[in-house]
Protein backbone atom coordinates (compact mmCIF):
# COMPACT_ATOMS: atom_id res chain seq x y z
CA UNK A 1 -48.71 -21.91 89.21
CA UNK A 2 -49.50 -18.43 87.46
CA UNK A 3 -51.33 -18.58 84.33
CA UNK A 4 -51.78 -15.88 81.81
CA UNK A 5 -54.97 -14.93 79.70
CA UNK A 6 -54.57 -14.04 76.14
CA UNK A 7 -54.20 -10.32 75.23
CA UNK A 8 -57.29 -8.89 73.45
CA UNK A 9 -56.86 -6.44 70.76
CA UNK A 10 -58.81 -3.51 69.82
CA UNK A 11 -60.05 -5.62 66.97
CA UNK A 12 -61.46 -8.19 69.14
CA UNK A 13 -63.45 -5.88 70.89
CA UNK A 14 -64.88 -4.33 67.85
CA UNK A 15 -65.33 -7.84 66.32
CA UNK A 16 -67.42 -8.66 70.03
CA UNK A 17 -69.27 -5.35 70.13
CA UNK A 18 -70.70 -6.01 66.19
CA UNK A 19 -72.14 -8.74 67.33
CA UNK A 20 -73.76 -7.57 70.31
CA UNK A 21 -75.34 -5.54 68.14
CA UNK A 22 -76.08 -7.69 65.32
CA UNK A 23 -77.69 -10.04 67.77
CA UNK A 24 -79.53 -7.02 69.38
CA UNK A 25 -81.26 -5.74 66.07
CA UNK A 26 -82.15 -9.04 65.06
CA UNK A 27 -84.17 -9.37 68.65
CA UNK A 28 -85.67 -5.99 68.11
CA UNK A 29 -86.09 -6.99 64.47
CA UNK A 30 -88.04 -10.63 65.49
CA UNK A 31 -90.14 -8.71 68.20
CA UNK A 32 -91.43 -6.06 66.33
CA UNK A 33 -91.48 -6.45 62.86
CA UNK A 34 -95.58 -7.74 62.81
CA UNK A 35 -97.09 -4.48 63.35
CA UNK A 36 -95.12 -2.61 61.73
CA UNK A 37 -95.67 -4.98 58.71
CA UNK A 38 -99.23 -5.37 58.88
CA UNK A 39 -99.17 -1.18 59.05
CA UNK A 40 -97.07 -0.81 56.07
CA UNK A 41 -99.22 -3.64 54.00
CA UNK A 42 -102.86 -1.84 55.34
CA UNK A 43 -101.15 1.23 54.00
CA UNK A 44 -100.55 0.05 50.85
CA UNK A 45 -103.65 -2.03 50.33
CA UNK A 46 -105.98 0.48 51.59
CA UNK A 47 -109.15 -1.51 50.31
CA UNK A 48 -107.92 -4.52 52.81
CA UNK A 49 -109.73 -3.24 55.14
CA UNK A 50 -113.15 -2.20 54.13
CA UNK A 51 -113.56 -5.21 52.35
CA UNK A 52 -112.56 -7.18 55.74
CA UNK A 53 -115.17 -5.34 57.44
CA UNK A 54 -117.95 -5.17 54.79
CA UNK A 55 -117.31 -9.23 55.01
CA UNK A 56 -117.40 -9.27 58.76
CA UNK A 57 -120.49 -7.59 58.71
CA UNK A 58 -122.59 -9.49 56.58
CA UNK A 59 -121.35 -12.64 58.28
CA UNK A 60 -122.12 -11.07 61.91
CA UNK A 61 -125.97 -9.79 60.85
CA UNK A 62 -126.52 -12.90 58.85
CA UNK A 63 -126.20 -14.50 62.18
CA UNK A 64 -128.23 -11.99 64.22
CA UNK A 65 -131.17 -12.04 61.77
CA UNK A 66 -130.82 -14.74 59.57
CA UNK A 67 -133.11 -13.00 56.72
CA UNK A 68 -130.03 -10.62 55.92
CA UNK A 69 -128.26 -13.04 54.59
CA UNK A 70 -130.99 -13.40 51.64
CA UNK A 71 -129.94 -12.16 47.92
CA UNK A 72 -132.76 -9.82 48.53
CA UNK A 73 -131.63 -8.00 51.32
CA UNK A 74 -128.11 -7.39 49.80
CA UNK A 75 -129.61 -6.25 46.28
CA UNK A 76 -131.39 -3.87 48.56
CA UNK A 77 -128.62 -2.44 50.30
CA UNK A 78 -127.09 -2.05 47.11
CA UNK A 79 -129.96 0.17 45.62
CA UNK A 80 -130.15 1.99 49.15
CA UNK A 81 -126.65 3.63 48.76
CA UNK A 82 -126.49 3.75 45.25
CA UNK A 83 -127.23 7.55 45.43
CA UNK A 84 -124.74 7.54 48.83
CA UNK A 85 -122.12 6.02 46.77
CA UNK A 86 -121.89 8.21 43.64
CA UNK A 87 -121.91 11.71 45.78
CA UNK A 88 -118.97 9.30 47.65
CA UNK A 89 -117.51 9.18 44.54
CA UNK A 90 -117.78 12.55 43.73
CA UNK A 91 -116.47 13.60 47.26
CA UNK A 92 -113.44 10.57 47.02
CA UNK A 93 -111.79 13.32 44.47
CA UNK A 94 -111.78 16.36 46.99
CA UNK A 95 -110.52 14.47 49.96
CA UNK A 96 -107.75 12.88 48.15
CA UNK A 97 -106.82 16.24 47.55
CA UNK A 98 -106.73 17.09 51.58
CA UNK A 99 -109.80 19.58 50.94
CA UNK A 100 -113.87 18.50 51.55
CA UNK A 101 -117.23 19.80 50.13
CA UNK A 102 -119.84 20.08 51.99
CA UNK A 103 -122.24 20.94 49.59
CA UNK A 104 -122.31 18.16 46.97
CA UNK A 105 -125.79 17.23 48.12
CA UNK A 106 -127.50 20.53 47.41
CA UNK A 107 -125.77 20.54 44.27
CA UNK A 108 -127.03 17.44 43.45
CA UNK A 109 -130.64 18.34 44.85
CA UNK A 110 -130.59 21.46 42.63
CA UNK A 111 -129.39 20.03 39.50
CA UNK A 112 -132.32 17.37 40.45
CA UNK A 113 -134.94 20.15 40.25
CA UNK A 114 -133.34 21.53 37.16
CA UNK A 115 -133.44 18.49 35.31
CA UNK A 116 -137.12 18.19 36.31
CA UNK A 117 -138.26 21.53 35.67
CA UNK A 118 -137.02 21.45 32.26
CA UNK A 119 -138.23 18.30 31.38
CA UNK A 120 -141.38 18.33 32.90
CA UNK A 121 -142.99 21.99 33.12
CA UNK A 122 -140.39 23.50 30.57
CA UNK A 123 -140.97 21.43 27.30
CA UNK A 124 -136.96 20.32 27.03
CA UNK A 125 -136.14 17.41 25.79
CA UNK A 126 -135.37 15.05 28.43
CA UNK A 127 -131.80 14.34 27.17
CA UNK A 128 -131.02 17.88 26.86
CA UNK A 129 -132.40 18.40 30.42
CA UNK A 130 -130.30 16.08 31.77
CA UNK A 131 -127.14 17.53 30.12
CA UNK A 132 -127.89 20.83 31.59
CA UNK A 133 -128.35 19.59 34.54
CA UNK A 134 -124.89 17.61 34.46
CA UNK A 135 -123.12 20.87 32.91
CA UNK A 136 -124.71 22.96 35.99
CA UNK A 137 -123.44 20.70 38.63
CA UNK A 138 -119.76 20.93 36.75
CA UNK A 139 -120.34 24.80 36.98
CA UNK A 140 -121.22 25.07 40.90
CA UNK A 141 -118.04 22.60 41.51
CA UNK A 142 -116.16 25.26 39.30
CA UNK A 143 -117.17 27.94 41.68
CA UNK A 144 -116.09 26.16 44.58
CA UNK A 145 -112.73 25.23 42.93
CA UNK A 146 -112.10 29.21 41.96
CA UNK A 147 -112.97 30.12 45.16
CA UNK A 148 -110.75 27.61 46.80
CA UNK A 149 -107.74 28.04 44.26
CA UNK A 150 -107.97 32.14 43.65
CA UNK A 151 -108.99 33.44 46.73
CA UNK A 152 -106.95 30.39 48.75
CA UNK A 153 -109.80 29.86 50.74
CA UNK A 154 -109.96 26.54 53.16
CA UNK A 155 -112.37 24.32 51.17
CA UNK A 156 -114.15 23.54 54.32
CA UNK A 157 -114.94 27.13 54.95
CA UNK A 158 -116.00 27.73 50.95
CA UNK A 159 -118.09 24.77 50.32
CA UNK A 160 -119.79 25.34 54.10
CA UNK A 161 -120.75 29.14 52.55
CA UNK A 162 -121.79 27.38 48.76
CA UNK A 163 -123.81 25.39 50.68
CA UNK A 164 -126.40 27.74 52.42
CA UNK A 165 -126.07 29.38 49.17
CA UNK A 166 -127.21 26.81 47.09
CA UNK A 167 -129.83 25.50 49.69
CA UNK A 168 -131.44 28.67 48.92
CA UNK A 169 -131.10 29.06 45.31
CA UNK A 170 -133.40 25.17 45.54
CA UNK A 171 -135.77 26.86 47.66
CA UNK A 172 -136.01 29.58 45.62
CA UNK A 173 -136.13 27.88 41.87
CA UNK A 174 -138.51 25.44 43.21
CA UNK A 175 -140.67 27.17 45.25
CA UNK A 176 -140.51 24.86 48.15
CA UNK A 177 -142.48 22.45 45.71
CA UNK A 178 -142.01 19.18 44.70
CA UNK A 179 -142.36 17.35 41.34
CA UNK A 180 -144.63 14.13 41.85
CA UNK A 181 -143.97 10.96 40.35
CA UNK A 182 -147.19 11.23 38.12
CA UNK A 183 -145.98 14.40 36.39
CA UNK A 184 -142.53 12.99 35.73
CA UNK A 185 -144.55 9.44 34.31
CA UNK A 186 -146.57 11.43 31.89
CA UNK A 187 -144.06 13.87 30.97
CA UNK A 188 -140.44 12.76 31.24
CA UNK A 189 -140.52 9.16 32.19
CA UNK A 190 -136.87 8.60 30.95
CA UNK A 191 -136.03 10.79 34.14
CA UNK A 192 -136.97 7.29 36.05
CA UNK A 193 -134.38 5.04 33.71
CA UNK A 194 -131.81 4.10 36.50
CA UNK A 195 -134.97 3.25 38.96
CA UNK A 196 -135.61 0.41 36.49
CA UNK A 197 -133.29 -3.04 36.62
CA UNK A 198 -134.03 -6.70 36.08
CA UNK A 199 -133.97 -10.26 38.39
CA UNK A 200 -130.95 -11.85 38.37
CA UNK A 201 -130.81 -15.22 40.89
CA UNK A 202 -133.41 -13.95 43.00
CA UNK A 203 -131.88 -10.72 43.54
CA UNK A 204 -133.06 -7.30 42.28
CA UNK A 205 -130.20 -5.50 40.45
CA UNK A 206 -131.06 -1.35 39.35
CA UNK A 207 -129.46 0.00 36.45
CA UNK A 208 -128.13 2.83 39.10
CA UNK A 209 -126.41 0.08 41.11
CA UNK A 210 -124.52 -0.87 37.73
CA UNK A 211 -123.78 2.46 36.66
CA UNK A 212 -122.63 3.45 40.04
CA UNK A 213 -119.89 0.12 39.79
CA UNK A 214 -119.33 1.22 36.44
CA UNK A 215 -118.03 4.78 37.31
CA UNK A 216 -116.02 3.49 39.98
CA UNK A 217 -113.80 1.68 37.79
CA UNK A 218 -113.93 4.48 35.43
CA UNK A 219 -112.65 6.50 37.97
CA UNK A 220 -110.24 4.25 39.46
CA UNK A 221 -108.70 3.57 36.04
CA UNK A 222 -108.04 7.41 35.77
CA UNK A 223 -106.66 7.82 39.80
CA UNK A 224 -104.38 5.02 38.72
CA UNK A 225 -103.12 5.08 35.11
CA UNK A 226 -103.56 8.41 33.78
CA UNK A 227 -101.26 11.81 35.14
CA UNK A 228 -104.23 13.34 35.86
CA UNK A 229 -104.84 10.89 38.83
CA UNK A 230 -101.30 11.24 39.67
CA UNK A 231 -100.91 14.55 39.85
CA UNK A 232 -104.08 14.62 42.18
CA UNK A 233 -102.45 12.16 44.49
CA UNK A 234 -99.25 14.07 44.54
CA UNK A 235 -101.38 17.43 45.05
CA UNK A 236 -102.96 15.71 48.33
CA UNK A 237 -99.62 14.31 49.80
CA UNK A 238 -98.21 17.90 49.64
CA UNK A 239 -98.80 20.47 46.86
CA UNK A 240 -95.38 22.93 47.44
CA UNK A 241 -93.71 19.85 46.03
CA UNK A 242 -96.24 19.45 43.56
CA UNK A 243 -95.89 22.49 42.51
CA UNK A 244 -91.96 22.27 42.43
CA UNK A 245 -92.06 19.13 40.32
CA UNK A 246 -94.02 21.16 37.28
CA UNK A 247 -97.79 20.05 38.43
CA UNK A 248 -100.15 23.09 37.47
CA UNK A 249 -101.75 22.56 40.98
CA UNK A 250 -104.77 25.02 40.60
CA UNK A 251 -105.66 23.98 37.81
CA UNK A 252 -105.31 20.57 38.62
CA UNK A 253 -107.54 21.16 41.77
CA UNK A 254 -109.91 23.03 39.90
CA UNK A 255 -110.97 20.59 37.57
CA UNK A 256 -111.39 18.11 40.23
CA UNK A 257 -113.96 20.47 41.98
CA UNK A 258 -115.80 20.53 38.18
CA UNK A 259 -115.54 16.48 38.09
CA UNK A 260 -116.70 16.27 41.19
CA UNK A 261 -119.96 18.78 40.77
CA UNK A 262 -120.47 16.81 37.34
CA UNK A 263 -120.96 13.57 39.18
CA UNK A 264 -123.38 15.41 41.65
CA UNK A 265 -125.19 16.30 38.71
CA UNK A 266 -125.33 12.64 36.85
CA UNK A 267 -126.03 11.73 40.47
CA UNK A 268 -129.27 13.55 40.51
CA UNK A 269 -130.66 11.71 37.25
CA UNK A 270 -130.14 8.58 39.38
CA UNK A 271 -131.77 10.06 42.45
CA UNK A 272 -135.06 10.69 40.42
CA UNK A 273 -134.99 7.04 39.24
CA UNK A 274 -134.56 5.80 42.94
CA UNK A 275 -136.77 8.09 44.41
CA UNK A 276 -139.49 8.66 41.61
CA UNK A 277 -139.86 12.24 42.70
CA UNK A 278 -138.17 15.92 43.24
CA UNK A 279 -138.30 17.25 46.34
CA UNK A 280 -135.81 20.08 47.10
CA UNK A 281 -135.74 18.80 50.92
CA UNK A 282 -134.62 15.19 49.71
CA UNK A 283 -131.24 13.77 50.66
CA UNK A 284 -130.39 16.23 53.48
CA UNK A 285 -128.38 13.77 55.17
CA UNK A 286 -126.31 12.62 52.15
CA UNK A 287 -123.37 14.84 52.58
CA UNK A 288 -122.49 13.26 55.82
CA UNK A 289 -123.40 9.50 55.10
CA UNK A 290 -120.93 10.72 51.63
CA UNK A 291 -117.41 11.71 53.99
CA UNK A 292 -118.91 8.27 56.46
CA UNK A 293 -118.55 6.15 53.21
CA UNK A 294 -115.27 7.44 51.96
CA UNK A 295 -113.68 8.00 55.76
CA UNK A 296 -114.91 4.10 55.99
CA UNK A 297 -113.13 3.04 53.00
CA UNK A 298 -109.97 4.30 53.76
CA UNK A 299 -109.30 7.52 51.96
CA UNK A 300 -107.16 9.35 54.42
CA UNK A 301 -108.62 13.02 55.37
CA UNK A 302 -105.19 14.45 55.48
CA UNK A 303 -105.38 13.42 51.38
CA UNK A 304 -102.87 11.76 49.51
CA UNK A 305 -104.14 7.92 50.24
CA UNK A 306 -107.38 6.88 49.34
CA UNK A 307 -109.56 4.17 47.05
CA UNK A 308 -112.81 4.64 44.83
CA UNK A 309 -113.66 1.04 45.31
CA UNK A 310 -113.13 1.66 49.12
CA UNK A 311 -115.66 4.31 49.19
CA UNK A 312 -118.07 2.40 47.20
CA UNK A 313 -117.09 -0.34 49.96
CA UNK A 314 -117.61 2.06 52.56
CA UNK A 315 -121.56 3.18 51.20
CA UNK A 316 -122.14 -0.58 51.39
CA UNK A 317 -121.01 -0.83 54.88
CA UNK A 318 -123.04 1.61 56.12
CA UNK A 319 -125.96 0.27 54.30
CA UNK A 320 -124.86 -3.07 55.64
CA UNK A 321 -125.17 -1.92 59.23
CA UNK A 322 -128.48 0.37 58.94
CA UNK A 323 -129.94 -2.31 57.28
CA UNK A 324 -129.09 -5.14 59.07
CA UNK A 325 -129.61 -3.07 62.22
CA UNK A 326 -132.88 -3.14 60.99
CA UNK A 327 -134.28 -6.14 60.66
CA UNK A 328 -132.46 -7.02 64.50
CA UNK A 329 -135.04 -4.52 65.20
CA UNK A 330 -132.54 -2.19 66.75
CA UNK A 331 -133.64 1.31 67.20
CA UNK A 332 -133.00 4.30 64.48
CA UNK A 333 -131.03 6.40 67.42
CA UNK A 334 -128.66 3.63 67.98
CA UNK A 335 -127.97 2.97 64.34
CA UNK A 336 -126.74 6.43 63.88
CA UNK A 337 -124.59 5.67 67.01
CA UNK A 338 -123.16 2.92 65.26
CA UNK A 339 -122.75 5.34 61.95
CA UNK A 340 -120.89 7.77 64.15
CA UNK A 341 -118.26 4.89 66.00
CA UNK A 342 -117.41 3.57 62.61
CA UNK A 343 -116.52 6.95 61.58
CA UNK A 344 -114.34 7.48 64.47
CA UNK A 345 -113.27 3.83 64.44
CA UNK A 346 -111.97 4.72 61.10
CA UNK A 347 -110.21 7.50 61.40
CA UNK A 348 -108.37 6.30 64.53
CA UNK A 349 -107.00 3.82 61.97
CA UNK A 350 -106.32 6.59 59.33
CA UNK A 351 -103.95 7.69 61.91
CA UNK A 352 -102.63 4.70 63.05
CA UNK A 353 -101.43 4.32 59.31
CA UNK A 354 -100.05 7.44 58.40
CA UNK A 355 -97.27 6.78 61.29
CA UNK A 356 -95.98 3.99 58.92
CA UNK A 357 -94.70 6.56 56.89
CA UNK A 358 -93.55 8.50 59.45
């Protein structure tokens, strides 16, 4: 006895073949979609993760050497990379924009020795010292933005060339001398203000450490809810379409290079309260441990994507880890190797990140 199947129109095959697929993307959906979504979120919430690992690493030294975990050592940290964490700041604005400045710490070293000179030797007033030496920093960042935005230079190339040039205008307006802490005591002592700070719960809290958490949320205020931080954004993710859309882009850039040398400047008035001296061979290293901090706290190097708080975060993780290094008695050498895997740790993940828009 013959029997017959059922004829299957083209319908039915269609109707078969939509859900072969349907039940395909949902697999593909259901085995993928964590990454992916973690990516997009880290992307979005680029603080996440600096904040994850600033936690992680107090909880892992606090365990190594149980005296990190003290008030003390944390209020310490904090004045440590106070200075760090305003030229972060300061160089936060120029990466955002896809350039870098390499020479925010001699500016900040130079308006340092101008503030002192003036105030000390010169007979200024010490407020009007410290304005000049604020307006100078906003004049050597103008310099670097002209050079970068009229003679379309590479910032990298410009501020490595402003650099050895301002390195020797120090040397050469100081002398290769130093202002001692006595002088500035007898003469100037409001030069030390943001040295001084009070007890609060056993900790020891600077006015710099306030004023640098202050600025940051001046600054992220403005990144976030003014044009002017849009348009800087929109200048790092690409500036032809900036451009298109109406955005002024040089002068937008330019004025970020005069922010950005301002807060050098301001910087330097805290670097003679947390030093208590002017040397024009201090803080040699800060222009690096300034791109570690923001690289750490997620700004992306490519521009576009970045967070003040995260670079503040980022100057307290890498005071986190020299300090609690530190006290686990862990030599100098291998605490700049950690410095230098964080960094590369860190922009691995930049990467990693920017292929969630991609």
């Amino acid at each position: 006895m013959s029997t017959t199947e059922p004829t299957k129109t083209i319908s039915d095959y269609e109707a078969t073949l939509a859900k072969a697929d349907a039940t395909v993307a949902s697999f593909e959906k259901d085995d993928k979609s964590i990454v992916p979504r973690l990516r997009n979120f880290l992307r979005k919430n680029p603080t996440m993760i600096p904040a994850l690992v600033l936690i992680l690493s107090i909880v892992a030294f606090s365990i190594i050497a149980p005296r990190f975990l003290g008030v003390g050592a944390l209020s310490t940290v904090l004045k440590q990379v106070t200075v760090t964490g305003f030229v972060a700041l300061a160089q936060t604005l120029i990466i955002l924009t896809a350039g870098i400045d390499l020479s925010v710490g001699a500016i900040l070293v130079v308006c340092s020795l101008v503030m002192g000179n003036l105030a000390v030797f010169g007979g200024f007033p010490v407020a009007v010292a410290i304005l000049i030496g604020v307006v100078l920093g906003g004049v050597m960042g103008l310099v670097n933005g002209l050079l970068v935005t009229r003679m379309r230079l590479p910032p990298f190339i410009v501020t490595l060339g402003t650099l050895s040039i301002f390195d020797a205008l120090k040397l050469w307006y100081s002398q290769s001398e130093s202002i001692r802490n006595v002088d500035i005591e007898a003469q100037a002592p409001f030069l030390l203000w943001f040295g001084n700070g009070f007890n609060f719960g056993g900790a020891s809290i600077s006015y710099g450490g306030i004023m640098l958490i202050v600025l940051a949320a001046v600054l992220w205020y403005v990144l976030n809810h003014t044009a002017w931080g849009r348009h800087v954004h929109a200048i790092g993710d690409d500036p032809d379409a900036a451009m298109l859309s109406g955005i002024r882009v040089n002068k937008v850039l330019t004025s970020v290079y005069v922010v950005a040398g301002a807060i050098c400047g301001f910087a330097a008035w805290v670097a003679i309260g947390r030093v208590g001296s002017v040397s024009p061979i201090a803080f040699s290293d800060v222009n690096l441990a300034s791109i570690t901090a923001v690289v750490i706290g997620g700004t992306s190097l490519f521009g576009g994507r970045g967070s003040i708080i995260g670079s503040v975060l980022g100057a307290m993780i890498v005071g986190v880890f020299i300090t609690g290094l530190s006290l686990a008695g862990v030599d100098d050498y291998w605490q700049k190797f950690a410095a230098g895997c964080l960094v590369i740790i860190a922009v691995s993940l930049d990467q990693w990140l920017r292929r969630a828009s991609q």
